[in-house]
C-alpha atoms as a PDB file:
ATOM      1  CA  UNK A   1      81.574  29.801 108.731  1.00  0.00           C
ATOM      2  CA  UNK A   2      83.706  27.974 106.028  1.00  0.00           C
ATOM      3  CA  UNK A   3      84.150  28.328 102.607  1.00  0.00           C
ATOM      4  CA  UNK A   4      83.506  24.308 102.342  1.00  0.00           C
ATOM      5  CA  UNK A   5      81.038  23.567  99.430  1.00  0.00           C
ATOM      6  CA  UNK A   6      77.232  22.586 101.352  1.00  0.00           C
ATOM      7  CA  UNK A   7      76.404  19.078 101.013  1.00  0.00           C
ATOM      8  CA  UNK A   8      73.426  16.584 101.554  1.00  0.00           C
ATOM      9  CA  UNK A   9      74.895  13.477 102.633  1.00  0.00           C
ATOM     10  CA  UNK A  10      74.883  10.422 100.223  1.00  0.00           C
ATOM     11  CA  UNK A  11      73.015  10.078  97.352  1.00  0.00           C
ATOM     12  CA  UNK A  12      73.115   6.648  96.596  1.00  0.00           C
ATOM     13  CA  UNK A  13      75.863   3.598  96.887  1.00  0.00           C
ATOM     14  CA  UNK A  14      76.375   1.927  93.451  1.00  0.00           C
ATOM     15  CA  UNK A  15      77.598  -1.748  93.208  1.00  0.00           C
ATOM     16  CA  UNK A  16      78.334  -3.709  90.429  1.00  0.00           C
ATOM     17  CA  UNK A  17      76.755  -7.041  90.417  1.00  0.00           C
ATOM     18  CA  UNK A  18      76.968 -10.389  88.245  1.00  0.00           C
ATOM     19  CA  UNK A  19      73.576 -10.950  88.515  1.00  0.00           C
ATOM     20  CA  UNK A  20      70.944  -8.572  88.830  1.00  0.00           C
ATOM     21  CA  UNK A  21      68.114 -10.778  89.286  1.00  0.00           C
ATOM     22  CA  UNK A  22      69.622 -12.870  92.275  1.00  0.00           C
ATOM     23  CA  UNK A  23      71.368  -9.449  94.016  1.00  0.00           C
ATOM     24  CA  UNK A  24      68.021  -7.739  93.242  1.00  0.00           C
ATOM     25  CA  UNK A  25      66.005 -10.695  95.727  1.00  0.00           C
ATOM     26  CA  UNK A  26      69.201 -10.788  98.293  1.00  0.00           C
ATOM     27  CA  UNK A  27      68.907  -7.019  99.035  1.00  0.00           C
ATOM     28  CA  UNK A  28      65.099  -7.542  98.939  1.00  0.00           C
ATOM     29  CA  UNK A  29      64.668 -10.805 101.733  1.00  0.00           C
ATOM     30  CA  UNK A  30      67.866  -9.719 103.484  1.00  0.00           C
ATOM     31  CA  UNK A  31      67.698  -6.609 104.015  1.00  0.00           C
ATOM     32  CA  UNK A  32      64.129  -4.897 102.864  1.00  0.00           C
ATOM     33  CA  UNK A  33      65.142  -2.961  99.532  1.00  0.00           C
ATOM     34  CA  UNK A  34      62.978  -2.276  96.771  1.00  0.00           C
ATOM     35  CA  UNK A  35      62.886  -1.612  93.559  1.00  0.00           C
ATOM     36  CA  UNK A  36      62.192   2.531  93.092  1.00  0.00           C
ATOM     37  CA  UNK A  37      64.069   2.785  89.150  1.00  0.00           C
ATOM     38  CA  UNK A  38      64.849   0.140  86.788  1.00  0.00           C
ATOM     39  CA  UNK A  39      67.523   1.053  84.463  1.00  0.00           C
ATOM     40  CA  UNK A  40      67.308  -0.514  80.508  1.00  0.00           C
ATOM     41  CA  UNK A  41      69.563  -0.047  77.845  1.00  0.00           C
ATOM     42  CA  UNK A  42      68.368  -1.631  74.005  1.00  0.00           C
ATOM     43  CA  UNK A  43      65.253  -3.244  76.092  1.00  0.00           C
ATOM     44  CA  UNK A  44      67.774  -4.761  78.748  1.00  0.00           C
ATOM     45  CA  UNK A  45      67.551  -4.484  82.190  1.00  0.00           C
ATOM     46  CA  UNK A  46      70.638  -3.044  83.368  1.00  0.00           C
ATOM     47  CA  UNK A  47      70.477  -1.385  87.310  1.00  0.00           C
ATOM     48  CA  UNK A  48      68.053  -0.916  89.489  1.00  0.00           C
ATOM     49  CA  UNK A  49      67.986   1.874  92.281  1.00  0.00           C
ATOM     50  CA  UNK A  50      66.777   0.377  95.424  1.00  0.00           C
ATOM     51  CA  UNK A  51      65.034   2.519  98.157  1.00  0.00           C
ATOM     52  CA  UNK A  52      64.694   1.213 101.531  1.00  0.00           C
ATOM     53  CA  UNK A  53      61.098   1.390 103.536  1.00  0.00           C
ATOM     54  CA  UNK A  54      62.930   2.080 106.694  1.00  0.00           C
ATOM     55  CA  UNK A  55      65.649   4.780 106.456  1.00  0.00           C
ATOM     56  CA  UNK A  56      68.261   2.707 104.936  1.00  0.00           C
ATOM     57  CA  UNK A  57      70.319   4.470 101.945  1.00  0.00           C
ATOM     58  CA  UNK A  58      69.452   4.865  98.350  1.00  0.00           C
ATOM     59  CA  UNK A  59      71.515   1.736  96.747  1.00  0.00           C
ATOM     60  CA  UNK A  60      71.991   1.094  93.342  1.00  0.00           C
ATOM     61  CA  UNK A  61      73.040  -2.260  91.894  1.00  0.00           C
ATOM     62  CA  UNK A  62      74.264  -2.693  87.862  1.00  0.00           C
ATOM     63  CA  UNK A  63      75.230  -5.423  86.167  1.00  0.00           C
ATOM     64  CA  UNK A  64      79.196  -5.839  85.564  1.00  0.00           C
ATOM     65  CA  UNK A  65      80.204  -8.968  85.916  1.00  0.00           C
ATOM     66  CA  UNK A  66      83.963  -8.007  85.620  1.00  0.00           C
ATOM     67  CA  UNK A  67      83.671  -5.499  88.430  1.00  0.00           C
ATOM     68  CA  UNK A  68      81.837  -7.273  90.754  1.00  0.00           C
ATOM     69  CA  UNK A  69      84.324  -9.721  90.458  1.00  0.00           C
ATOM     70  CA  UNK A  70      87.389  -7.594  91.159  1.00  0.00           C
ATOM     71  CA  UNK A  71      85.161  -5.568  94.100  1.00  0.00           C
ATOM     72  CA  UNK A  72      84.560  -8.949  95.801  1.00  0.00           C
ATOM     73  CA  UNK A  73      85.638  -9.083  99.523  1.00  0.00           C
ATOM     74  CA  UNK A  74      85.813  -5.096 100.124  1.00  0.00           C
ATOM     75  CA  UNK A  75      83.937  -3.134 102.469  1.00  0.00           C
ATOM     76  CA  UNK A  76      82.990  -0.080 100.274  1.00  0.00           C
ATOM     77  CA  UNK A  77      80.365   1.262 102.811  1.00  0.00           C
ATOM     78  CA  UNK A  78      78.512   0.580 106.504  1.00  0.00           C
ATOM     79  CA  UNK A  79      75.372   0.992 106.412  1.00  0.00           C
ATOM     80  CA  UNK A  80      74.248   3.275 109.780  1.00  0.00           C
ATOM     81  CA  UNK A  81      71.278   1.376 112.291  1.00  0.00           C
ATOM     82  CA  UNK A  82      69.828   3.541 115.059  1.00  0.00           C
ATOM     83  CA  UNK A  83      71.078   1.403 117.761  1.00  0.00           C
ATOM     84  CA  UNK A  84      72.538  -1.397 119.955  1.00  0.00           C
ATOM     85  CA  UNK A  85      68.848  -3.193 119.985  1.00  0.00           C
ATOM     86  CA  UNK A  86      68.311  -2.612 116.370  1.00  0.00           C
ATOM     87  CA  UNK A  87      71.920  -4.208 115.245  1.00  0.00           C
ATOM     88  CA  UNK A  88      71.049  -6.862 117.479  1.00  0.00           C
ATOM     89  CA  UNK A  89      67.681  -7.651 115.522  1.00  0.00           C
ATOM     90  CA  UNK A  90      69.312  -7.311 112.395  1.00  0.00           C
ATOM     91  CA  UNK A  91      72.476  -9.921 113.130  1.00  0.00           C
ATOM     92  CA  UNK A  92      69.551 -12.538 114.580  1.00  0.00           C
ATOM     93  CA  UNK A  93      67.114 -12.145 111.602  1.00  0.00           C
ATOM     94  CA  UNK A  94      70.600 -13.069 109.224  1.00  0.00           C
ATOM     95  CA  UNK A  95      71.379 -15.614 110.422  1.00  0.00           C
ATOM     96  CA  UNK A  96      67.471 -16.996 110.945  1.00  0.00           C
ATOM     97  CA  UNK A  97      67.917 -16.296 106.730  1.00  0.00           C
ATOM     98  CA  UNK A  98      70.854 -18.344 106.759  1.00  0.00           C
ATOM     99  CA  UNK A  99      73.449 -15.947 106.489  1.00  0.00           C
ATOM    100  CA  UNK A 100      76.574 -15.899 108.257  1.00  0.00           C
ATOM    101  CA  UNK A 101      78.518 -12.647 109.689  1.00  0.00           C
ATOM    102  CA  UNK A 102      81.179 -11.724 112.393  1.00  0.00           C
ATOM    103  CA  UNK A 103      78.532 -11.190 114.535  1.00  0.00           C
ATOM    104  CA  UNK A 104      77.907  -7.661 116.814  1.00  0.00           C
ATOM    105  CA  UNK A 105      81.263  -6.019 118.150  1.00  0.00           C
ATOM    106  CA  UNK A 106      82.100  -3.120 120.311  1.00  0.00           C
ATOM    107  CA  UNK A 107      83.455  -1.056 117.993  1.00  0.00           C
ATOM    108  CA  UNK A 108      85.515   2.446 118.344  1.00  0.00           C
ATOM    109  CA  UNK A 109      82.948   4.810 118.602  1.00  0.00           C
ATOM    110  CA  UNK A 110      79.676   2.312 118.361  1.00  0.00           C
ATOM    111  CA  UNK A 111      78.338  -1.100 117.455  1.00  0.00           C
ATOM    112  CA  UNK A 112      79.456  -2.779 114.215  1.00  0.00           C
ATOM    113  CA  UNK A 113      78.182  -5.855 112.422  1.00  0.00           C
ATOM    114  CA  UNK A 114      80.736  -6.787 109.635  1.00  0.00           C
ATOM    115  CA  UNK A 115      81.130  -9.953 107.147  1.00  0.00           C
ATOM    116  CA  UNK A 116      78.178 -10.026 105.790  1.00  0.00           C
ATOM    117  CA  UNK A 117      78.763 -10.933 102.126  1.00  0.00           C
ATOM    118  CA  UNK A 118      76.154 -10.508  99.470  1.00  0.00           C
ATOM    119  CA  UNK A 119      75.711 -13.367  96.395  1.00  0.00           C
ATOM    120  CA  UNK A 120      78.862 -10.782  94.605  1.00  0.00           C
ATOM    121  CA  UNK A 121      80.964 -10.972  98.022  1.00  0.00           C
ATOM    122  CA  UNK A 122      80.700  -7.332  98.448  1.00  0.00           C
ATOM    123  CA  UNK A 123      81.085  -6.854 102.406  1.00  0.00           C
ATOM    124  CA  UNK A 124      77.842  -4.915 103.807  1.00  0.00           C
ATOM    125  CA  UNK A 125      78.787  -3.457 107.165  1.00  0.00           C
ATOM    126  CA  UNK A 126      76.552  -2.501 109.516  1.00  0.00           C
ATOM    127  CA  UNK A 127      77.390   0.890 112.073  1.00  0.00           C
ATOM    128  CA  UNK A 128      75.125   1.975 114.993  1.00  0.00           C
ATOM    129  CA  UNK A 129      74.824   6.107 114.473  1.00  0.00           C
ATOM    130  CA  UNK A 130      74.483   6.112 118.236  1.00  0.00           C
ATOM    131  CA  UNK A 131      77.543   5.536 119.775  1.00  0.00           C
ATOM    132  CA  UNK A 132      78.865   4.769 123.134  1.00  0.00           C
ATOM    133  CA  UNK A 133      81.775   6.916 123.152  1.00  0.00           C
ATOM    134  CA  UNK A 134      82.488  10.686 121.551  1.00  0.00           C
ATOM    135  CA  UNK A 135      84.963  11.822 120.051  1.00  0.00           C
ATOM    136  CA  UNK A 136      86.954  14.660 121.868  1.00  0.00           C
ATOM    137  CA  UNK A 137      86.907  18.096 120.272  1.00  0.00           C
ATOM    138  CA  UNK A 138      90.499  17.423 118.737  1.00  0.00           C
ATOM    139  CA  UNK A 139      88.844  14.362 117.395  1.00  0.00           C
ATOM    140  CA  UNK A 140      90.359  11.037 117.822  1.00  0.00           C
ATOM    141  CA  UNK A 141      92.883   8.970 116.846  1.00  0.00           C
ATOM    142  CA  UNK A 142      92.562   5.137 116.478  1.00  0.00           C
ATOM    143  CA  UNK A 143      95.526   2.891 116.788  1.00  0.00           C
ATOM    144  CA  UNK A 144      95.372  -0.629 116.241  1.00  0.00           C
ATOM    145  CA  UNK A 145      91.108  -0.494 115.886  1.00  0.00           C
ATOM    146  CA  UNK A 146      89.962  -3.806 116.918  1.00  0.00           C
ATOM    147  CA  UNK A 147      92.259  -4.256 119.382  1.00  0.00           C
ATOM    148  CA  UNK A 148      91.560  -0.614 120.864  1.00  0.00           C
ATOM    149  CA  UNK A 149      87.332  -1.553 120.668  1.00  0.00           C
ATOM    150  CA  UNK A 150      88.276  -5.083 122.626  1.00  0.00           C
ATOM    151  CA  UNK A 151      90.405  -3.047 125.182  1.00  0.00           C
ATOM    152  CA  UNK A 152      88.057  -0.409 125.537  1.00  0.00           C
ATOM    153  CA  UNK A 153      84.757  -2.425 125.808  1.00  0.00           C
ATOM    154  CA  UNK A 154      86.489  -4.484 128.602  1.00  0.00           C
ATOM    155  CA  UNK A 155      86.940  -0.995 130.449  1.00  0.00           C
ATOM    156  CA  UNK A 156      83.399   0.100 130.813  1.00  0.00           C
ATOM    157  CA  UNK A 157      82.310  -3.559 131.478  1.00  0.00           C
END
């Protein structure tokens, strides 16, 4: 028992965008979002709160220009896919869309697919919630992360 407040994991991930329209169609043919809430203010369309068919997380995209523009190039979030196979589709149907990435790694405790950039050059990571390796009951510690994953990955293979 703990005295921790209960919580229902996210909610929703909110970026700011430049343009709605074109980040609205990116999330859409890239990734599957739709459109669930459209946000106006004085008959303007301001956000939109995307829901995704397949399990993906509520996101939630508003225009603001100067913020996407200083959030460009950070990885705010990494978005969770079942699986090895499943990252694997995903990083072959990007780049059949034309889209370029790091590619699948072995990461520390699963698969990652990073450097993805959408049209704001917000990094959307991609984590595999099954993992190849658990951590201990005293957790773990990572030193050094991609060079640990490389070094580790090497081991089992």
């Amino acid at each position: 028992m703990t005295d921790a407040p209960r919580l229902d994991g996210i909610h929703h991930v909110k970026l700011p965008v430049r343009d709605l329209e074109r980040s609205l169609a990116w999330y859409n043919t890239r990734l599957g979002y739709e459109v669930e809430i459209e946000f106006r203010e004085k008959g303007v369309l301001m956000g939109c709160a995307l829901r995704h068919p397949n399990g993906g997380p509520m996101l939630a995209l508003r225009l603001d220009p100067a913020r996407a523009e200083a959030a460009a190039g950070f990885d705010y979030f990494a978005i969770g896919v079942p699986g090895k196979e499943e990252i694997d589709d995903l990083a072959e149907r990007l780049v059949a869309l034309g889209e370029t990435h790091a590619g699948v790694h072995f990461a520390t405790i699963g698969w990652i697919l990073p450097e993805l950039h959408d049209p704001d050059g917000h990094e959307a990571r991609f984590y595999t919630t099954s993992h190849h390796t658990e951590p201990g009951p005293d957790g773990l510690t990572v030193d050094d992360a991609r060079e640990s994953a490389e070094r580790r990955e090497r081991e089992l293979t």
